[in-house]
Protein backbone atom coordinates (compact mmCIF):
# COMPACT_ATOMS: atom_id res chain seq x y z
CA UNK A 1 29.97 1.68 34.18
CA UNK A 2 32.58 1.11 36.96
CA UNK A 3 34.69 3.47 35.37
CA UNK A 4 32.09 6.30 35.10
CA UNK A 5 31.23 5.84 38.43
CA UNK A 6 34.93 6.28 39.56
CA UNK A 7 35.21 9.20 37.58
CA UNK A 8 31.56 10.51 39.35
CA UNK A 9 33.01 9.60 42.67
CA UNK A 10 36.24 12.27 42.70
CA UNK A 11 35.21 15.12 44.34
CA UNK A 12 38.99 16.84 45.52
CA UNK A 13 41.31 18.44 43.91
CA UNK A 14 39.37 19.17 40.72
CA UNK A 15 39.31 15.26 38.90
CA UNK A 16 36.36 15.79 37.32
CA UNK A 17 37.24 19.12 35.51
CA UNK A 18 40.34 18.47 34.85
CA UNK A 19 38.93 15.36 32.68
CA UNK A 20 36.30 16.97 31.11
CA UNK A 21 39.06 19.63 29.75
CA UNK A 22 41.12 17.24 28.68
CA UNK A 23 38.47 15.17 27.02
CA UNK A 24 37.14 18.46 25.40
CA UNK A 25 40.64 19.07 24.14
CA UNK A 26 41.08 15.79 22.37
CA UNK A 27 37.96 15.72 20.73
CA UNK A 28 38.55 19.33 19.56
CA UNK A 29 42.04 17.73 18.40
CA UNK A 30 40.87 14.94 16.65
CA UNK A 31 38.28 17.49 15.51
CA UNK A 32 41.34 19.74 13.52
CA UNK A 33 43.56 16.76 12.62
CA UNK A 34 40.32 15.62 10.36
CA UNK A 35 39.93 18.41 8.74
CA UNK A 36 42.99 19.33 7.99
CA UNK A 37 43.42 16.32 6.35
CA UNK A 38 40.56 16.78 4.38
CA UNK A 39 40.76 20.25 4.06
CA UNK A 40 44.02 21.55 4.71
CA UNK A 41 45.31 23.89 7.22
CA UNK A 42 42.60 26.22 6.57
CA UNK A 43 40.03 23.79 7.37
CA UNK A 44 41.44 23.16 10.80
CA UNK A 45 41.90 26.78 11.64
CA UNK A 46 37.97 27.21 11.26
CA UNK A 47 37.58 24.98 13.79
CA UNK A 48 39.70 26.36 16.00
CA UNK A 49 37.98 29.24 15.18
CA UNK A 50 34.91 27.82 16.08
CA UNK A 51 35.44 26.45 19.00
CA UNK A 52 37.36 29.37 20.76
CA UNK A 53 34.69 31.97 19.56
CA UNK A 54 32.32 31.46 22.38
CA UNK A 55 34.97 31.45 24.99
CA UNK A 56 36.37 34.98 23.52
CA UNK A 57 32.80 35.95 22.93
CA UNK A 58 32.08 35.08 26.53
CA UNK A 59 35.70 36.40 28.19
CA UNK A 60 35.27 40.05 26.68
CA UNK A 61 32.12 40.61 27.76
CA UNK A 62 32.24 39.21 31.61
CA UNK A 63 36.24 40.54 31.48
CA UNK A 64 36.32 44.10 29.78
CA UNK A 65 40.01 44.58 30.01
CA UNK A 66 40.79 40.91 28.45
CA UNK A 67 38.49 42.50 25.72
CA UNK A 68 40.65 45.56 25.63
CA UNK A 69 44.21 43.82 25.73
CA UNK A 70 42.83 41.32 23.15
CA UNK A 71 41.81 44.30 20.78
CA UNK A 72 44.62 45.87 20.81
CA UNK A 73 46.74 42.65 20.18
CA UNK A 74 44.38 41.87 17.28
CA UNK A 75 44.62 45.12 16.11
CA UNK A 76 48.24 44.53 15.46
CA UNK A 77 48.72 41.69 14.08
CA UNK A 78 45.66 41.66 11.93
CA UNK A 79 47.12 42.48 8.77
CA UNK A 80 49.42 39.50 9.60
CA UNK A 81 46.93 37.41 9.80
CA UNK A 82 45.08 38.60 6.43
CA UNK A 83 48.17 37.82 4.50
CA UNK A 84 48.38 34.26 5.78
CA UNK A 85 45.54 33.59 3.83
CA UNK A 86 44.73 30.34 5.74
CA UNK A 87 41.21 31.49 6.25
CA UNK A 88 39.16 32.10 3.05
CA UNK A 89 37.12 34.80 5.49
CA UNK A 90 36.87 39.12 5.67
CA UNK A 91 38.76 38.71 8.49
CA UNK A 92 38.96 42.97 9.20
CA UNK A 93 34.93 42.11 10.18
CA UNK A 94 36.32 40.47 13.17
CA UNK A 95 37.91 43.96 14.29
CA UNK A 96 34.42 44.75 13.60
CA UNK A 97 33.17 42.37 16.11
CA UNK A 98 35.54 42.63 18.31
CA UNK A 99 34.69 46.74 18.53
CA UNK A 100 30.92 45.84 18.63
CA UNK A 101 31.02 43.54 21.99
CA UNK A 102 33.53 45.94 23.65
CA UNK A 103 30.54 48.24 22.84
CA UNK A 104 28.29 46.37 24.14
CA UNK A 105 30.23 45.37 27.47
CA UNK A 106 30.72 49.37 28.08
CA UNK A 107 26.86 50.02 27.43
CA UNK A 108 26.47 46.94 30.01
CA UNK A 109 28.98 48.16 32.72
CA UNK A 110 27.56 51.44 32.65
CA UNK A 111 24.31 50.37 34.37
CA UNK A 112 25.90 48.99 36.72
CA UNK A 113 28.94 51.26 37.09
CA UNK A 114 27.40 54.91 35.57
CA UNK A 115 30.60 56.98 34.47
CA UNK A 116 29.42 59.19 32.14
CA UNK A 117 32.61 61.72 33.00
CA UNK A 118 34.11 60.17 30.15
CA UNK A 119 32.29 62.17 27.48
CA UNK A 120 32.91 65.72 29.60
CA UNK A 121 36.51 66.98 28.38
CA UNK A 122 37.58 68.80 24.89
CA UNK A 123 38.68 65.57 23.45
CA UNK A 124 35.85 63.35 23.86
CA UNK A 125 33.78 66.67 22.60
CA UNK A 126 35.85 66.78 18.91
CA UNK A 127 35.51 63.01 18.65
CA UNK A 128 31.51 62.89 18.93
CA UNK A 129 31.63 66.12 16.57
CA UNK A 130 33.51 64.11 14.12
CA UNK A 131 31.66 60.83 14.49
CA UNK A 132 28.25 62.34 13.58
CA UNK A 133 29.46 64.76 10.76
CA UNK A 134 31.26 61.05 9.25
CA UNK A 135 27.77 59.42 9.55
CA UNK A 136 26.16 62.62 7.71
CA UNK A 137 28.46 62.03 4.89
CA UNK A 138 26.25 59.52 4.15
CA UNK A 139 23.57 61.92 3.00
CA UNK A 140 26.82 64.05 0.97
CA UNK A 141 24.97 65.18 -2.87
CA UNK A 142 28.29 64.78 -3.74
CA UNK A 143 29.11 61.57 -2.92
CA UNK A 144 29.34 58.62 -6.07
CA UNK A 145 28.58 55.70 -4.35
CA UNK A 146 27.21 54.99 -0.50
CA UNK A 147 28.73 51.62 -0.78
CA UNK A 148 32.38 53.47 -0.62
CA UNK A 149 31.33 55.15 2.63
CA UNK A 150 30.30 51.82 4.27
CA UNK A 151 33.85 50.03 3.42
CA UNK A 152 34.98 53.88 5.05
CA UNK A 153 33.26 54.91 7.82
CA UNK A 154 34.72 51.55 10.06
CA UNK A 155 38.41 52.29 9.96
CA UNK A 156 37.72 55.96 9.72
CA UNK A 157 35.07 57.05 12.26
CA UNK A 158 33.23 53.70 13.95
CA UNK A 159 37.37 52.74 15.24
CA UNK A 160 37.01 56.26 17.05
CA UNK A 161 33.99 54.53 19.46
CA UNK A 162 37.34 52.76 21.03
CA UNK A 163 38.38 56.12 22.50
CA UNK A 164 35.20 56.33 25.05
CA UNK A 165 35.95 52.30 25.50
CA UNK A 166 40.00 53.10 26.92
CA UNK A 167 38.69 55.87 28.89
CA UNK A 168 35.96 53.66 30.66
CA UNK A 169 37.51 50.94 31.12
CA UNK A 170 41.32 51.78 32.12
CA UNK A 171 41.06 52.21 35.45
CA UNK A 172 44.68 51.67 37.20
CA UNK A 173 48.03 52.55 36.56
CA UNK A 174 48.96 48.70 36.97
CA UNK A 175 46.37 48.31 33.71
CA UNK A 176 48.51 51.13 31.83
CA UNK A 177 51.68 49.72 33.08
CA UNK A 178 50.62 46.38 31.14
CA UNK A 179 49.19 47.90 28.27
CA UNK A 180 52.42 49.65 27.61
CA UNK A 181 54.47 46.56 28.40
CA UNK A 182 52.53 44.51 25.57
CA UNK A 183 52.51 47.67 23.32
CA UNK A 184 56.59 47.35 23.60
CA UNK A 185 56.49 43.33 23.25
CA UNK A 186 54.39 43.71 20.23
CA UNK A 187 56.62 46.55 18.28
CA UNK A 188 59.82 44.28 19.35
CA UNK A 189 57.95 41.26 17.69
CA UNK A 190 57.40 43.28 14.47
CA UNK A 191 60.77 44.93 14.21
CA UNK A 192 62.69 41.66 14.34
CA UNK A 193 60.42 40.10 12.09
CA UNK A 194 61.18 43.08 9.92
CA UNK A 195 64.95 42.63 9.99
CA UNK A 196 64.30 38.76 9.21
CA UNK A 197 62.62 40.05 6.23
CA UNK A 198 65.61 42.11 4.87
CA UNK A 199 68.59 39.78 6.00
CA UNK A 200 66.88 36.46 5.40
CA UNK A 201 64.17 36.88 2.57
CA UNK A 202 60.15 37.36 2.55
CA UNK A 203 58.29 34.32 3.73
CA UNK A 204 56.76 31.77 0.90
CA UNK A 205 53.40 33.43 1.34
CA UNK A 206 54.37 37.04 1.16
CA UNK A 207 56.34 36.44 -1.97
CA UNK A 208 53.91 34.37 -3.25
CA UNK A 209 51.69 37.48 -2.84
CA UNK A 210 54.58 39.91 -4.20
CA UNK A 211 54.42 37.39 -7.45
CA UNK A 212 51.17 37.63 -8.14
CA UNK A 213 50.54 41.56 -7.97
CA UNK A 214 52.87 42.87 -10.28
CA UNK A 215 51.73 46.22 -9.22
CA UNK A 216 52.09 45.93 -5.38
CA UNK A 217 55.46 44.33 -6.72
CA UNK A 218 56.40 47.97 -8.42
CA UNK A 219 55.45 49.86 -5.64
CA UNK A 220 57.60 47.62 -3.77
CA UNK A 221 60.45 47.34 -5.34
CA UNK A 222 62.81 50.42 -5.97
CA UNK A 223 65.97 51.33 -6.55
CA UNK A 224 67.15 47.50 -6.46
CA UNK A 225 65.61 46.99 -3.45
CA UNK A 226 63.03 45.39 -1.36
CA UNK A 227 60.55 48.03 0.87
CA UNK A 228 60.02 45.70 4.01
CA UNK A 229 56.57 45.63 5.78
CA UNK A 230 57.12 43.29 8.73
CA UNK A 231 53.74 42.16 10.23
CA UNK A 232 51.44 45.56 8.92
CA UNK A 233 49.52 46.33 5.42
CA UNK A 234 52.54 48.32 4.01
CA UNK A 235 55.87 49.75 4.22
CA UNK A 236 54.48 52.72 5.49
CA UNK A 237 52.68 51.46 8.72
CA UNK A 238 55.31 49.26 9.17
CA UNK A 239 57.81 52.69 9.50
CA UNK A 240 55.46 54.41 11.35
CA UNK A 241 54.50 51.77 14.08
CA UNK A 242 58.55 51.99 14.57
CA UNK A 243 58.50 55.73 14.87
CA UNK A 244 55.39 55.50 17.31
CA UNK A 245 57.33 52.80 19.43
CA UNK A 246 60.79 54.30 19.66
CA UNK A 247 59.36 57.66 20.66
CA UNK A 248 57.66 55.70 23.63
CA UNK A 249 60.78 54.53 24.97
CA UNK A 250 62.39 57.78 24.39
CA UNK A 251 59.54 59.28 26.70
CA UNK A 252 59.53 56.82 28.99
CA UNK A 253 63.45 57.86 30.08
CA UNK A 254 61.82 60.42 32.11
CA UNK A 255 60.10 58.04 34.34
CA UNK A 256 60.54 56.54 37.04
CA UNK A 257 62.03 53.31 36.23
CA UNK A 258 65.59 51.53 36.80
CA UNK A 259 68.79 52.60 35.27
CA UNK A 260 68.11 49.04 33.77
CA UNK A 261 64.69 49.70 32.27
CA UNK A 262 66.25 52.50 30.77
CA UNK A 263 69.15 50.88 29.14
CA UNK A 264 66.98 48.39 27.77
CA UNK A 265 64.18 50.95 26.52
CA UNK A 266 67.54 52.79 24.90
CA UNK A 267 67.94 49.94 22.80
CA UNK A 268 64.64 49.09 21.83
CA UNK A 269 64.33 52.26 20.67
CA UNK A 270 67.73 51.89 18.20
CA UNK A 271 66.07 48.65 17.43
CA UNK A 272 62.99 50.26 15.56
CA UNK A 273 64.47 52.74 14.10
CA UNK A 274 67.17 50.62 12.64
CA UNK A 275 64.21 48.31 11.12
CA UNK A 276 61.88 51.24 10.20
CA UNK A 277 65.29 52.67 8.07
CA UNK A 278 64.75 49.04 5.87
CA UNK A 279 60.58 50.42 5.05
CA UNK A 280 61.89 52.77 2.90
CA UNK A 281 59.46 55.26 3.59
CA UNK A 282 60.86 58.49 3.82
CA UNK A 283 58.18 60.53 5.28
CA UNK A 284 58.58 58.59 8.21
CA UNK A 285 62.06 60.46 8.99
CA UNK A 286 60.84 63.16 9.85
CA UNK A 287 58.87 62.07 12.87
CA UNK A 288 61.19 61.35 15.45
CA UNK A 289 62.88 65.22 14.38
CA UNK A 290 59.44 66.24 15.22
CA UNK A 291 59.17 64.86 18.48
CA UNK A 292 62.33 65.55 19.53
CA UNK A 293 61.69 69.18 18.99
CA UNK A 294 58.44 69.34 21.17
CA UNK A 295 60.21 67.29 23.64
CA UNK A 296 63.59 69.96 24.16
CA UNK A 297 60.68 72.45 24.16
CA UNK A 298 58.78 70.59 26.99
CA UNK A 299 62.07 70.04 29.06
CA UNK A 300 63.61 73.56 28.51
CA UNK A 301 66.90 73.38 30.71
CA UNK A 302 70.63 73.24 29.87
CA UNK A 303 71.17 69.61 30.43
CA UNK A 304 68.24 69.22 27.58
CA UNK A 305 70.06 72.21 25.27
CA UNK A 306 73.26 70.38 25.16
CA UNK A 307 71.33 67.28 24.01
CA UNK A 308 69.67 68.66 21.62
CA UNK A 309 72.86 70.30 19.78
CA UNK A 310 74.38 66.81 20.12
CA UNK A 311 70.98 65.42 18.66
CA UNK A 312 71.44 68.14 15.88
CA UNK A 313 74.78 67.85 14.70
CA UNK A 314 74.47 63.80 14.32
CA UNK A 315 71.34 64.69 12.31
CA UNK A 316 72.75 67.19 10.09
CA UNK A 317 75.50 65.09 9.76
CA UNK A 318 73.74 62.22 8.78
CA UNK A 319 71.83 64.10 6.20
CA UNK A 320 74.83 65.80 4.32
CA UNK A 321 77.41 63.09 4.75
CA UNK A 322 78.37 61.65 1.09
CA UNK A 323 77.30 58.01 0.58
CA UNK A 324 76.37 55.04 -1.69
CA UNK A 325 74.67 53.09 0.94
CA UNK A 326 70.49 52.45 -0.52
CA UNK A 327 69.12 53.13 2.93
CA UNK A 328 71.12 56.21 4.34
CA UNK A 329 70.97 58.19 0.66
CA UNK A 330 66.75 57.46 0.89
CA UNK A 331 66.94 58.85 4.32
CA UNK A 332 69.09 61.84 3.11
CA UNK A 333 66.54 62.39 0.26
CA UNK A 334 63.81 62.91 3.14
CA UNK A 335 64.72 65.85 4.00
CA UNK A 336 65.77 67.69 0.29
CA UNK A 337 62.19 67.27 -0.83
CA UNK A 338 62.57 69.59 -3.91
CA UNK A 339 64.87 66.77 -5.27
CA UNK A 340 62.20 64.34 -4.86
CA UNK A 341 60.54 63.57 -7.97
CA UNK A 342 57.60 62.07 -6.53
CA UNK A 343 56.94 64.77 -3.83
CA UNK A 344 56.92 67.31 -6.29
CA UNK A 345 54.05 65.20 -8.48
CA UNK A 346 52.36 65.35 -5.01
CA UNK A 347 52.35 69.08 -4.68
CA UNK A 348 51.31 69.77 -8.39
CA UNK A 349 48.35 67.31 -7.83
CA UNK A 350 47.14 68.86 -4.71
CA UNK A 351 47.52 72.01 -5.84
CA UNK A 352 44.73 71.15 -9.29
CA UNK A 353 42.64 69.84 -6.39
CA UNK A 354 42.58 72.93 -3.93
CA UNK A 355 39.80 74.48 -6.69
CA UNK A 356 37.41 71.61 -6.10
CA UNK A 357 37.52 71.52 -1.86
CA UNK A 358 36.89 75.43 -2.05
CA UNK A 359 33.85 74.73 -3.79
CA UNK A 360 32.71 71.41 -1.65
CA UNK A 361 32.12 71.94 1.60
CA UNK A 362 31.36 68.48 2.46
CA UNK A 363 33.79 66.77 0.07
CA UNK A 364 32.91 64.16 -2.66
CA UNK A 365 32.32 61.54 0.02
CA UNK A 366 33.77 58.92 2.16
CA UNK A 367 36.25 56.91 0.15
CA UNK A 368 35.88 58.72 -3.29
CA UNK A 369 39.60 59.09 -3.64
CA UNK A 370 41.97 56.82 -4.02
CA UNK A 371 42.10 52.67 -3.66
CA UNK A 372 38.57 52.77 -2.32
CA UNK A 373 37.52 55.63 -5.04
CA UNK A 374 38.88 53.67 -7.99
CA UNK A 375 37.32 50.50 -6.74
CA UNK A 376 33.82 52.03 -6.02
CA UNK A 377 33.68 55.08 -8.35
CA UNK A 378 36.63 54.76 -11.11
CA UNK A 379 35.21 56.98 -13.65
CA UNK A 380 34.41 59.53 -10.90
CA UNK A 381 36.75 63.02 -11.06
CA UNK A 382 37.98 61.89 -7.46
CA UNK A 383 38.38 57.95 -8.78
CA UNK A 384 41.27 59.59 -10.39
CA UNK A 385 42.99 61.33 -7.48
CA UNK A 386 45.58 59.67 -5.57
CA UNK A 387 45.15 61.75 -1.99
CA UNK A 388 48.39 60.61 -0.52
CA UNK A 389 47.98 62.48 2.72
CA UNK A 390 45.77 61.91 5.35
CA UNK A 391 44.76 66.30 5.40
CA UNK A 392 44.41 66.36 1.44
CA UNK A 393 42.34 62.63 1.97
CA UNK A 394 40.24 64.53 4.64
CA UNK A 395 39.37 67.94 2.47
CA UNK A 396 38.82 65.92 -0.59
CA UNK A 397 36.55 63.47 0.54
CA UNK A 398 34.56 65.61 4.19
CA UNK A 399 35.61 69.15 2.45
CA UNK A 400 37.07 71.68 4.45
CA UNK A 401 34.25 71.25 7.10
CA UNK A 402 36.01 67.99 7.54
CA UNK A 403 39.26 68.83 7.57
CA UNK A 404 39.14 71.60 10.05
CA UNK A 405 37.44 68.75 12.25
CA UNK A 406 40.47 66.69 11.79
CA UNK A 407 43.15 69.63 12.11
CA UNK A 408 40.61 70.48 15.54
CA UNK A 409 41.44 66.62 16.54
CA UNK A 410 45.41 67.05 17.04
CA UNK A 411 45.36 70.78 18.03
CA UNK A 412 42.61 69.83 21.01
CA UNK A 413 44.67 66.54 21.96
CA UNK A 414 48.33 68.11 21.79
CA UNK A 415 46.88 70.93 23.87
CA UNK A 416 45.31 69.06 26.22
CA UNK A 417 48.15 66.56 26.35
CA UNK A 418 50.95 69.79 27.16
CA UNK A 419 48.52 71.14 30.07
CA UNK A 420 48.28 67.63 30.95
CA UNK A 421 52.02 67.12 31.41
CA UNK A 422 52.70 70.05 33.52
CA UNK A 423 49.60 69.56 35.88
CA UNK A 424 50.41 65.47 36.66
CA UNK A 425 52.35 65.17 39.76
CA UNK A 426 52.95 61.42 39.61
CA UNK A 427 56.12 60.73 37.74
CA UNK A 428 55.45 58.06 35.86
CA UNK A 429 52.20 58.86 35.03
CA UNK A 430 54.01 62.06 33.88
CA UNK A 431 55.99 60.16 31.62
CA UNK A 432 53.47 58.21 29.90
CA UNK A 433 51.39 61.33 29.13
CA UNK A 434 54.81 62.77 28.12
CA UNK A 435 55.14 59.86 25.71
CA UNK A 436 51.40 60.01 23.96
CA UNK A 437 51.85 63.63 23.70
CA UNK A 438 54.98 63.26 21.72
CA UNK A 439 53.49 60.51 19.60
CA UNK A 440 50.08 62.67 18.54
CA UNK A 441 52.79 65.26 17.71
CA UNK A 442 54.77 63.22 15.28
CA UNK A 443 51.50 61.73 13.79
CA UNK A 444 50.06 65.26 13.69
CA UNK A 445 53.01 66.41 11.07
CA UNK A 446 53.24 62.18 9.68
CA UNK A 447 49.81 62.65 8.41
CA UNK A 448 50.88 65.23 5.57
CA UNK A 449 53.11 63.16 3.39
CA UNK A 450 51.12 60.09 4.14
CA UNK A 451 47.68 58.39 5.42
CA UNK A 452 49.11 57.53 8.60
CA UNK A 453 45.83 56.78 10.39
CA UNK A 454 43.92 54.56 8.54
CA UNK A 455 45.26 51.36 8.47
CA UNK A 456 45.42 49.07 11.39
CA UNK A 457 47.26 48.98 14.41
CA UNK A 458 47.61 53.15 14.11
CA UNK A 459 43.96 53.78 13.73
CA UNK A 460 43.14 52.05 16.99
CA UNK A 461 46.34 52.92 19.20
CA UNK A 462 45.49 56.93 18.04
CA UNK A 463 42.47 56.62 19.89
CA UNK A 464 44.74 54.87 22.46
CA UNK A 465 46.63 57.97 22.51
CA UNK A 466 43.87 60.53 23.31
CA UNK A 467 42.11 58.27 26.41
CA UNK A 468 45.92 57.94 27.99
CA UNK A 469 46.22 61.82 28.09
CA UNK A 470 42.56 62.32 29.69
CA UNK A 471 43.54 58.75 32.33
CA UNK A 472 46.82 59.60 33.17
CA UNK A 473 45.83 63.13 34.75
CA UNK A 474 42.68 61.48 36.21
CA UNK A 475 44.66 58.66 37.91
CA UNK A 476 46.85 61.45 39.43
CA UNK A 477 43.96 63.00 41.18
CA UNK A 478 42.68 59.75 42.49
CA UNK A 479 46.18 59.57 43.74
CA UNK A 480 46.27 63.02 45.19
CA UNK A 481 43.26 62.68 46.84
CA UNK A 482 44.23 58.91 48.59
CA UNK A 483 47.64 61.07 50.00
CA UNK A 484 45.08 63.86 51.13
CA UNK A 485 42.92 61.35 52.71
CA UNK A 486 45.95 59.50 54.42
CA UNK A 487 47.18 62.65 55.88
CA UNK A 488 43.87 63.90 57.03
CA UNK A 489 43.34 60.66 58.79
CA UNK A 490 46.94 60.22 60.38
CA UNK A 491 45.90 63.32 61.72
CA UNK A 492 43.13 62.69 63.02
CA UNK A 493 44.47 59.85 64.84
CA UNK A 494 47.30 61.70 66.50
């Protein structure tokens, strides 16, 4: 009793909290040591699990922009996570939840704090045009099984809610700042982790994986060589995340920022595209081409034309030079697609296809190609057909009604994002809307030879993408209009 009352008695300096933390801790401790003992590791992660759920639940909906940092952090290391295996658990519902209480902190914040300018640009328009014509699929004649659409419609359409929750809730340039500061922390993580995997092995549990799918195993492994994947699903968001990333800091050089900064972006950006050269995806190659091309276009001036002749002659170097190294000769084969045996298996197959999305309007249904169509539907005519591109995904499965809502998507944002650009007066906010711009490029032309936007982190930061070009031009108003103010009243006071 005395010592209760001793502990009772503190009343400075915190005592009392700081005990019943620390008590809280050890029991939740003890709590995990038990059950990983009886249990294993997985046991002890659900209770972590369960004890840090309310406090998440709790911190995203009283702090919005924790919620928003904390999405975007899960959303890229998710597929990390999944492969760990320590929790027997469909751990991509989380994303789910995680979506849902952003949702419902926005719906909250707007009756407190109405913004409803949010939904009144071009972008915002295409997005709720191509939310509601995914949720019609559901009532597609066409369409073999609803339960495909359901696994579909989260990554594909319900992800694209996240757009309205970035506009809403990103309010300063300090919030952007750190956004893009994690965004580069996070891609350095995965790159290195990346190299690790080609200079020092796979970890136990992803070859433990590798062993046990023979077929993941021959998709895998070609040529004598490993595909690396670093922290994503595949190989190919793995290369494409690196793309995305190095194109950031190659659009962030025309902020701004120290001569240090820019050195250091410099070699981040070497750093993913050295580690996105070990994915062995070629289609990936061609993005940061792409984006160079819109950029020189962008910045039309000499200084920029003598870059970009340097730029070209190391690239058409680099593509013609004889070699036996693995990785350059895959790169070389990028760009001499008519040599590519598998390209041209591509073309033939969406050239039988082209019949059947003349004559289907809406498509055969969400996830009726494909993985999800041979899991859902296999002895379907689209169970059969491997899409392998996000536009031939799109007309198969929405028709061309679909598609020309997904072609409508880039054109409005890349649009939008250009007249953006030249209006912003602020120059790093110039540069970051510089940056996405680029990026929605290079994913515009990416998503031919490959589903580049379904898979997590890509599927999220895209809608990233689109709410950056709408805030950055907004926050340069609100900065115009503070300067106008200023001067008006320094004015008025002289």
């Amino acid at each position: 009793m005395r010592f209760l009352n001793n502990i009772i008695s503190y009343k400075k300096k915190g005592e009392l909290s700081l005990f019943v933390a620390i008590l809280i801790v050890a029991l939740v401790a003890s709590l995990v040591a038990l059950s990983i003992a009886n249990n294993g590791v997985a046991g002890g992660a659900v209770i972590v699990l369960l004890t840090a759920a309310p406090i998440v639940l709790y911190c995203i909906l009283r702090f919005p922009r924790f919620g928003v940092l904390l999405f975007l952090v899960m959303s890229y290391f998710i597929m990390f996570i999944i492969k760990l295996g320590l929790v027997n658990f469909p751990l991509g519902t989380i994303m789910d939840g995680f979506l849902l209480l952003l949702l419902i902190g926005f719906l909250i914040n707007q009756k407190t704090e109405p913004n409803w300018s949010i939904f009144n640009n071009s972008i915002s328009a295409i997005i709720i045009a191509w939310i509601l014509y995914n949720f019609i699929e559901i009532i597609n004649p066409q369409a073999e099984s609803r339960l495909a659409w359901l696994y579909t419609i989260r990554s594909l359409a319900a992800v694209m809610l996240s757009y309205f929750i970035f506009m809403y809730q990103i309010k300063s340039i300090q919030f952007v700042r750190l956004i893009i500061i994690i965004w580069l922390g996070m891609s350095l993580i995965a790159a290195l982790y990346g190299l690790k995997q080609e200079f020092f092995g796979f970890s136990a549990f992803e070859q433990r994986d590798l062993d046990n799918n023979p077929l993941l195993a021959g998709l895998l492994f070609i040529d004598g060589h490993w595909r690396k994947f670093s922290v994503f699903a595949d190989p190919i968001s793995f290369s494409y995340n690196m793309n995305v990333s190095a194109i950031l800091c190659i659009g962030l050089q025309f902020g701004p920022f120290s001569r240090a900064i820019k050195v250091g972006l410099i070699f981040m950006a070497i750093l993913f595209l050295y580690a996105m050269l070990f994915s062995g995806t070629r289609a990936a190659y061609v993005l940061l081409p792409m984006a160079m091309s819109l950029l020189f276009i962008l910045n039309l001036n000499f200084r920029m034309m003598l870059i970009g002749i340097v730029f070209g002659l190391c690239f058409f170097i680099l593509i013609f030079i004889p070699t036996s190294n693995y990785t350059l000769y895959r790169f070389q084969t990028a760009f001499k697609p008519s040599d590519d045996a598998s390209y041209n298996v591509r073309a033939n197959n969406q050239k039988k296809i082209q019949p059947y999305i003349r004559s289907h309007p809406m498509g055969g249904g969400l996830g009726a190609s494909g993985a999800t169509g041979a899991k859902f539907s296999p002895n379907s005519y689209l169970g059969q057909f491997p899409p392998d591109s996000g536009y031939v995904r799109a007309a198969v499965e929405q028709g061309w009604i679909g598609l020309i809502l997904l072609c409508s998507i880039f054109c409005i944002a890349l649009v939008k994002g250009i007249n953006n650009y030249f209006k912003i007066k602020d120059p790093e906010l110039k540069s970051y809307c510089l940056s996405v711009t680029l990026i929605i490029f290079a994913l515009c032309v990416g998503n031919f030879p490959q589903e580049g936007l379904i898979q997590y982190p890509l599927n999220v930061y895209f809608c990233l993408f689109m709410a950056l070009i709408n805030i950055t031009l907004s926050l340069d108003k609100q900065n115009l209009n503070k300067a106008d103010k200023a001067r008006v009243d320094e004015s008025n006071q002289s």
